[in-house]
Protein backbone atom coordinates (compact mmCIF):
# COMPACT_ATOMS: atom_id res chain seq x y z
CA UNK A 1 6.20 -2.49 18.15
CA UNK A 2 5.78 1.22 18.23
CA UNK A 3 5.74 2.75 21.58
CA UNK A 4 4.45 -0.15 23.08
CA UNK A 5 1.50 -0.66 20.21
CA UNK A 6 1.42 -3.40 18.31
CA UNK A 7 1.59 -2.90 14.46
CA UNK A 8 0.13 -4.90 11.95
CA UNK A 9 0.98 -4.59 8.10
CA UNK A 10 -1.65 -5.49 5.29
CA UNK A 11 0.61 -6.24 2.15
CA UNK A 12 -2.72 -5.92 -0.59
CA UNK A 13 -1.32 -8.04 -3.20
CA UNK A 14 -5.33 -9.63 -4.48
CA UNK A 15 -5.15 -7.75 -7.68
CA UNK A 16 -5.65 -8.76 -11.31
CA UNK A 17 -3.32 -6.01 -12.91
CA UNK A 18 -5.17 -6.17 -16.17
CA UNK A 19 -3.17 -2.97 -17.18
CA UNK A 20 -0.16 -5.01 -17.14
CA UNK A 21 -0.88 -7.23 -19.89
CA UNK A 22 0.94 -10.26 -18.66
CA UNK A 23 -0.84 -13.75 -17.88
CA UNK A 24 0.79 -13.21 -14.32
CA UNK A 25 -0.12 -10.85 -12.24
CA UNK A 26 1.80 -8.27 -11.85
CA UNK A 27 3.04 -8.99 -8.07
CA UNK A 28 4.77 -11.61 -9.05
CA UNK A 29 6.37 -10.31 -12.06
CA UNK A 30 10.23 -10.03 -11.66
CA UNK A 31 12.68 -7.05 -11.03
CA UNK A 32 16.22 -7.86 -10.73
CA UNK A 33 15.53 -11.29 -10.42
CA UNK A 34 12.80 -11.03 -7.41
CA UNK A 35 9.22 -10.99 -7.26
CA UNK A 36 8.00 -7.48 -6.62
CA UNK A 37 5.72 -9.09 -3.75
CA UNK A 38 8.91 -10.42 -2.45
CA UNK A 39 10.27 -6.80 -2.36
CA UNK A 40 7.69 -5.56 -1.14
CA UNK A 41 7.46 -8.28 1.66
CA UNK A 42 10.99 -7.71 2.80
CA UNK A 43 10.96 -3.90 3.20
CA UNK A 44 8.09 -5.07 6.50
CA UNK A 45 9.77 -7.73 7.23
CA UNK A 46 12.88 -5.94 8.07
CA UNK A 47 11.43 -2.62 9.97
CA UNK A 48 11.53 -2.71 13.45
CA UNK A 49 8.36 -1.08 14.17
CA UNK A 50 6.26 -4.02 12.26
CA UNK A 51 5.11 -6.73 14.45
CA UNK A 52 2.69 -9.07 12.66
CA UNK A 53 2.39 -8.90 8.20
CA UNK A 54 -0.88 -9.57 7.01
CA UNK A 55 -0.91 -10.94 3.06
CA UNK A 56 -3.88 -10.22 1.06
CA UNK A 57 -3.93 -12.71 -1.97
CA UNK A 58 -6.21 -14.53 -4.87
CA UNK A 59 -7.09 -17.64 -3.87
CA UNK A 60 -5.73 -18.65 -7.55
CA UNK A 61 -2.52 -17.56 -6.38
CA UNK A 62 -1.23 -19.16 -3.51
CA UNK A 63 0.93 -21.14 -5.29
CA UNK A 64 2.79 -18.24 -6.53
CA UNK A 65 2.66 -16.99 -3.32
CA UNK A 66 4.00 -20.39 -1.47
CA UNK A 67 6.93 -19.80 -4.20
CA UNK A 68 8.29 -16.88 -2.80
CA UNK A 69 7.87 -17.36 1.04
CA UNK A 70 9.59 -20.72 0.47
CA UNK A 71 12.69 -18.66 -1.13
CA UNK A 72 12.33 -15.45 1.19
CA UNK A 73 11.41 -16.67 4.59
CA UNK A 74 9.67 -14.37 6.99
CA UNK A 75 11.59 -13.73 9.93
CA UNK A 76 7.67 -11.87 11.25
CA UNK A 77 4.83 -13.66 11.93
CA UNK A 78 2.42 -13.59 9.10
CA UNK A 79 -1.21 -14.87 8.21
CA UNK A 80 -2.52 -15.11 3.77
CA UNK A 81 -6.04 -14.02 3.53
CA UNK A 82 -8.08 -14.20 0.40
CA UNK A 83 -8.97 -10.74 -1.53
CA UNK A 84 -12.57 -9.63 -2.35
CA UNK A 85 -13.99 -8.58 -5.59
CA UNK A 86 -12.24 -4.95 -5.27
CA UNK A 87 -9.76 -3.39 -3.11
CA UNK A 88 -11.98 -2.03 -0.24
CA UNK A 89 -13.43 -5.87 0.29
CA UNK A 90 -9.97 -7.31 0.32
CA UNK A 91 -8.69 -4.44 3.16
CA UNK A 92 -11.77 -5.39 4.93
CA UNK A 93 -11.40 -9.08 4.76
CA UNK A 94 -7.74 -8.29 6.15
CA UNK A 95 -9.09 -5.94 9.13
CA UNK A 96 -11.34 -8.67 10.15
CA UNK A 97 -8.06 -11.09 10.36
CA UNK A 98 -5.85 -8.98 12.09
CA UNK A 99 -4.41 -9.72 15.72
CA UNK A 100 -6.92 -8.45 18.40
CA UNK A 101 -3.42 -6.57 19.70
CA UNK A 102 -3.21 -4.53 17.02
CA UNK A 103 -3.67 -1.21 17.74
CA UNK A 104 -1.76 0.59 14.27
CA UNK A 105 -2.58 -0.78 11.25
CA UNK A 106 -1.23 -0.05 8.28
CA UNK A 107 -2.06 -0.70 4.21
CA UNK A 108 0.20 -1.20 1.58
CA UNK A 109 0.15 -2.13 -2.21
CA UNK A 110 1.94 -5.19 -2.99
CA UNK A 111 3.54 -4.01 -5.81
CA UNK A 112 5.33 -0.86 -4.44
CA UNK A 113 8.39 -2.54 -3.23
CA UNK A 114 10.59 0.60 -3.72
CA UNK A 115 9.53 2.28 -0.47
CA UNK A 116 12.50 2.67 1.85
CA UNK A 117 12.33 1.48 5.83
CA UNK A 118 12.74 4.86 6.68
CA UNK A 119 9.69 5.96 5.30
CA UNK A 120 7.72 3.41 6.52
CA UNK A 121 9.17 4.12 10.55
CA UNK A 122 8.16 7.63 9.52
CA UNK A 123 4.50 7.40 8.57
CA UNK A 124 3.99 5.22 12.05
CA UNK A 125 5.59 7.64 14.15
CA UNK A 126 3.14 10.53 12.45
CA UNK A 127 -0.24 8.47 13.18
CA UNK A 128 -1.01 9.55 16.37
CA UNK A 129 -1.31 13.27 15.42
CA UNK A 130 -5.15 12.75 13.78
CA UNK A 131 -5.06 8.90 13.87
CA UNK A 132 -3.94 8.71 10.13
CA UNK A 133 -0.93 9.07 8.15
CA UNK A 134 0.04 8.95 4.60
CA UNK A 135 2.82 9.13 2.64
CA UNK A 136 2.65 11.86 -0.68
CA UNK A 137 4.49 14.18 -3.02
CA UNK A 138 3.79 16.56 -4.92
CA UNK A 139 2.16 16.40 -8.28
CA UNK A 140 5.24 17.06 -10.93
CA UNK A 141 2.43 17.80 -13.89
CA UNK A 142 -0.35 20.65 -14.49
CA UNK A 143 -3.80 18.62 -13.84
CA UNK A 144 -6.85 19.30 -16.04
CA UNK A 145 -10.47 18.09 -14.65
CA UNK A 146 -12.46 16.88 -17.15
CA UNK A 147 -16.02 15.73 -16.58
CA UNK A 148 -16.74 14.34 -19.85
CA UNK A 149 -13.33 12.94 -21.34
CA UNK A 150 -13.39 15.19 -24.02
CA UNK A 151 -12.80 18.75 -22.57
CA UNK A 152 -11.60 20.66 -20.01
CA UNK A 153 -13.95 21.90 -16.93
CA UNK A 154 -10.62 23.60 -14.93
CA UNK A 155 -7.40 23.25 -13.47
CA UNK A 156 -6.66 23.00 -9.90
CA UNK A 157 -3.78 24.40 -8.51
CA UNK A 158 -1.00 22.25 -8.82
CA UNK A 159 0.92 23.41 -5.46
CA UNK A 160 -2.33 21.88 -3.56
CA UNK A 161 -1.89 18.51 -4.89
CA UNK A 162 0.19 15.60 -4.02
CA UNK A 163 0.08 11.92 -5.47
CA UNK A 164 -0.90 9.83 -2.59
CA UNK A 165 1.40 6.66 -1.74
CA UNK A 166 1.00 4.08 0.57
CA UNK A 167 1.42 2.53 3.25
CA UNK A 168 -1.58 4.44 4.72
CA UNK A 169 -1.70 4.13 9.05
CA UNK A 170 -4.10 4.41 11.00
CA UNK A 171 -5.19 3.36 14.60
CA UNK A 172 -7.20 0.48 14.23
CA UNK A 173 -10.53 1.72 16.00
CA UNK A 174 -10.15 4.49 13.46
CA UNK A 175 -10.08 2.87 10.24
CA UNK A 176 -12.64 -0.09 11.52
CA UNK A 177 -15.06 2.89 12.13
CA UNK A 178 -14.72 4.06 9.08
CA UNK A 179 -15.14 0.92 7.00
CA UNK A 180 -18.00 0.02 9.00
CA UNK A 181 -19.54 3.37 8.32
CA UNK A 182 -18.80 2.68 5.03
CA UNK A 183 -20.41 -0.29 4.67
CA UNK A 184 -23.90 0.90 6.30
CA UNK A 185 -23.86 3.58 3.74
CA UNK A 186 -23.35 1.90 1.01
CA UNK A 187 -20.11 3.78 -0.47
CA UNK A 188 -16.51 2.80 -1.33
CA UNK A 189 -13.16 4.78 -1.98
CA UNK A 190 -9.69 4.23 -4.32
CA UNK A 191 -7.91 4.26 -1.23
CA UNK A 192 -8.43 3.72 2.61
CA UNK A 193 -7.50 7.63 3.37
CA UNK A 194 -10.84 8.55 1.54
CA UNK A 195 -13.20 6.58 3.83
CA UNK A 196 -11.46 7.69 6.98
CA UNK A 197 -11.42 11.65 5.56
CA UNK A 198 -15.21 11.08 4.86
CA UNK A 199 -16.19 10.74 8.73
CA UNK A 200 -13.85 14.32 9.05
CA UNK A 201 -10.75 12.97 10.10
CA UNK A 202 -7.61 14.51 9.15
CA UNK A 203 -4.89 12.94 7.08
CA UNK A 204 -1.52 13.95 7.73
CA UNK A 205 1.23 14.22 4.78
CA UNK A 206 4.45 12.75 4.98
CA UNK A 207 6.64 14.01 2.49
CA UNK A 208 7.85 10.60 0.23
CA UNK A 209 10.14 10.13 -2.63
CA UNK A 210 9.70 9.61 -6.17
CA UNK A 211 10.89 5.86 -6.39
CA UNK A 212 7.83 4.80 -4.45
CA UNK A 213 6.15 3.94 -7.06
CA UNK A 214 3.22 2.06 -7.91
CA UNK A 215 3.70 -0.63 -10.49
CA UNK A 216 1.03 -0.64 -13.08
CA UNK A 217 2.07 -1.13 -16.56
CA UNK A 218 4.57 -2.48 -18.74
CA UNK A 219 5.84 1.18 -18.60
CA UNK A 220 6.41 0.69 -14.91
CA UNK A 221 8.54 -1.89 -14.71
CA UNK A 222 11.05 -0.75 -17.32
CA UNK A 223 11.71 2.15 -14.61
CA UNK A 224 11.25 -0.55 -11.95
CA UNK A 225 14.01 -2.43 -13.16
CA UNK A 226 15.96 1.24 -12.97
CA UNK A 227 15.40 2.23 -9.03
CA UNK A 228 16.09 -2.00 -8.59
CA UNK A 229 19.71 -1.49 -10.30
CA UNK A 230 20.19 2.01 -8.58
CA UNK A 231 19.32 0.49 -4.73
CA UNK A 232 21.67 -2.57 -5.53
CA UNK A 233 24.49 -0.26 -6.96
CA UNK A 234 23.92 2.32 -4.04
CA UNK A 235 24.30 -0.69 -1.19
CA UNK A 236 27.89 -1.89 -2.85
């Protein structure tokens, strides 16, 4: 509970992580002998703000999911919804499943475990200045745009852009609206900050860390298993 509203976490943990290259998906792969889901699922779990944990998952698997709620127990209430085709049907499926309560809601990618409490407290707290928060920092290479693949149109400037994290927040009304707008239209977004900047809301940046990262490939979780060992030394 945030300031008397009740907050609602969507863990979206649904997806097929073909970039991976593993026959499990990735959310359940290990780092430092845990599940990232289970990572994840703890960092919610354990901040005070959270009230009610939403898990998005593949039908398929629920019994890896039964796995590690069996060995982590929730101390939160908490509901498993089955994912849609992509992302954006998943998030919806989860917005329809939500308490009634809920008035923040929040979106988070199963397999960034790494993000700290702190953070998380921090991009709640910053919702109510345009109804949506996000956490970001800045992009660390030159970007090129190219249209084609092949060659370069131009290159923005790189102090403008930041490498958008999640969790996303958002008042609930807000982020219904814009899915349902969404919907009519016929359009669909990479993240849920897109569809809510599309009806001219403004998201605000909170500045993140580098360890919150997104894990992707096999790339990923041989720095994975490098933050893991740095939090566990750091908490000795």
């Amino acid at each position: 509970m945030y300031n008397e509203n009740f907050v609602t976490a969507i863990i979206a943990a649904a997806g097929m992580g073909r970039r991976m290259k593993k026959s499990l998906n990735k959310q359940f792969l290990s780092i430092n002998d845990l599940p990232i889901l289970a990572h994840t699922l703890k960092k919610f779990d354990n901040c005070a703000y959270v009230d009610f944990i939403l898990i998005l998952i593949k039908e398929s698997d629920i019994p890896y999911l039964s796995f590690i709620l069996n060995k982590n127990k929730l101390k939160k209430d908490f509901k498993i919804v089955y994912g849609g085709k992509e992302r954006s049907d998943s998030i919806l499926n989860g917005l329809k499943n939500i308490p009634k309560e809920t008035s923040i809601v929040l979106t988070h990618d199963g397999v960034r475990p790494f993000v700290s409490e702190e953070k998380i407290r921090e991009a709640i707290e910053n919702v109510f200045f345009t109804g949506a928060s996000v956490l970001g920092v800045p992009v660390k290479d030159t970007v090129k745009v190219s249209k084609n693949g092949s060659y370069v149109d131009y290159t923005p400037k790189r102090d403008e852009l930041f490498a958008i994290q999640t969790p996303q927040v958002f008042k609930t009304d807000l982020l219904l609206k814009a899915y349902k707008i969404a919907e009519e239209e016929g359009y669909t977004a990479t993240d849920d900050c897109a569809l809510v900047e599309k009806i001219g809301v403004k998201v605000k940046i909170i500045p993140s860390d580098y360890k919150n990262i997104k894990i992707t490939t096999q790339e990923d979780l041989i720095i994975a298993e490098a933050i893991a060992k740095s939090e566990s030394q750091e908490r000795k």
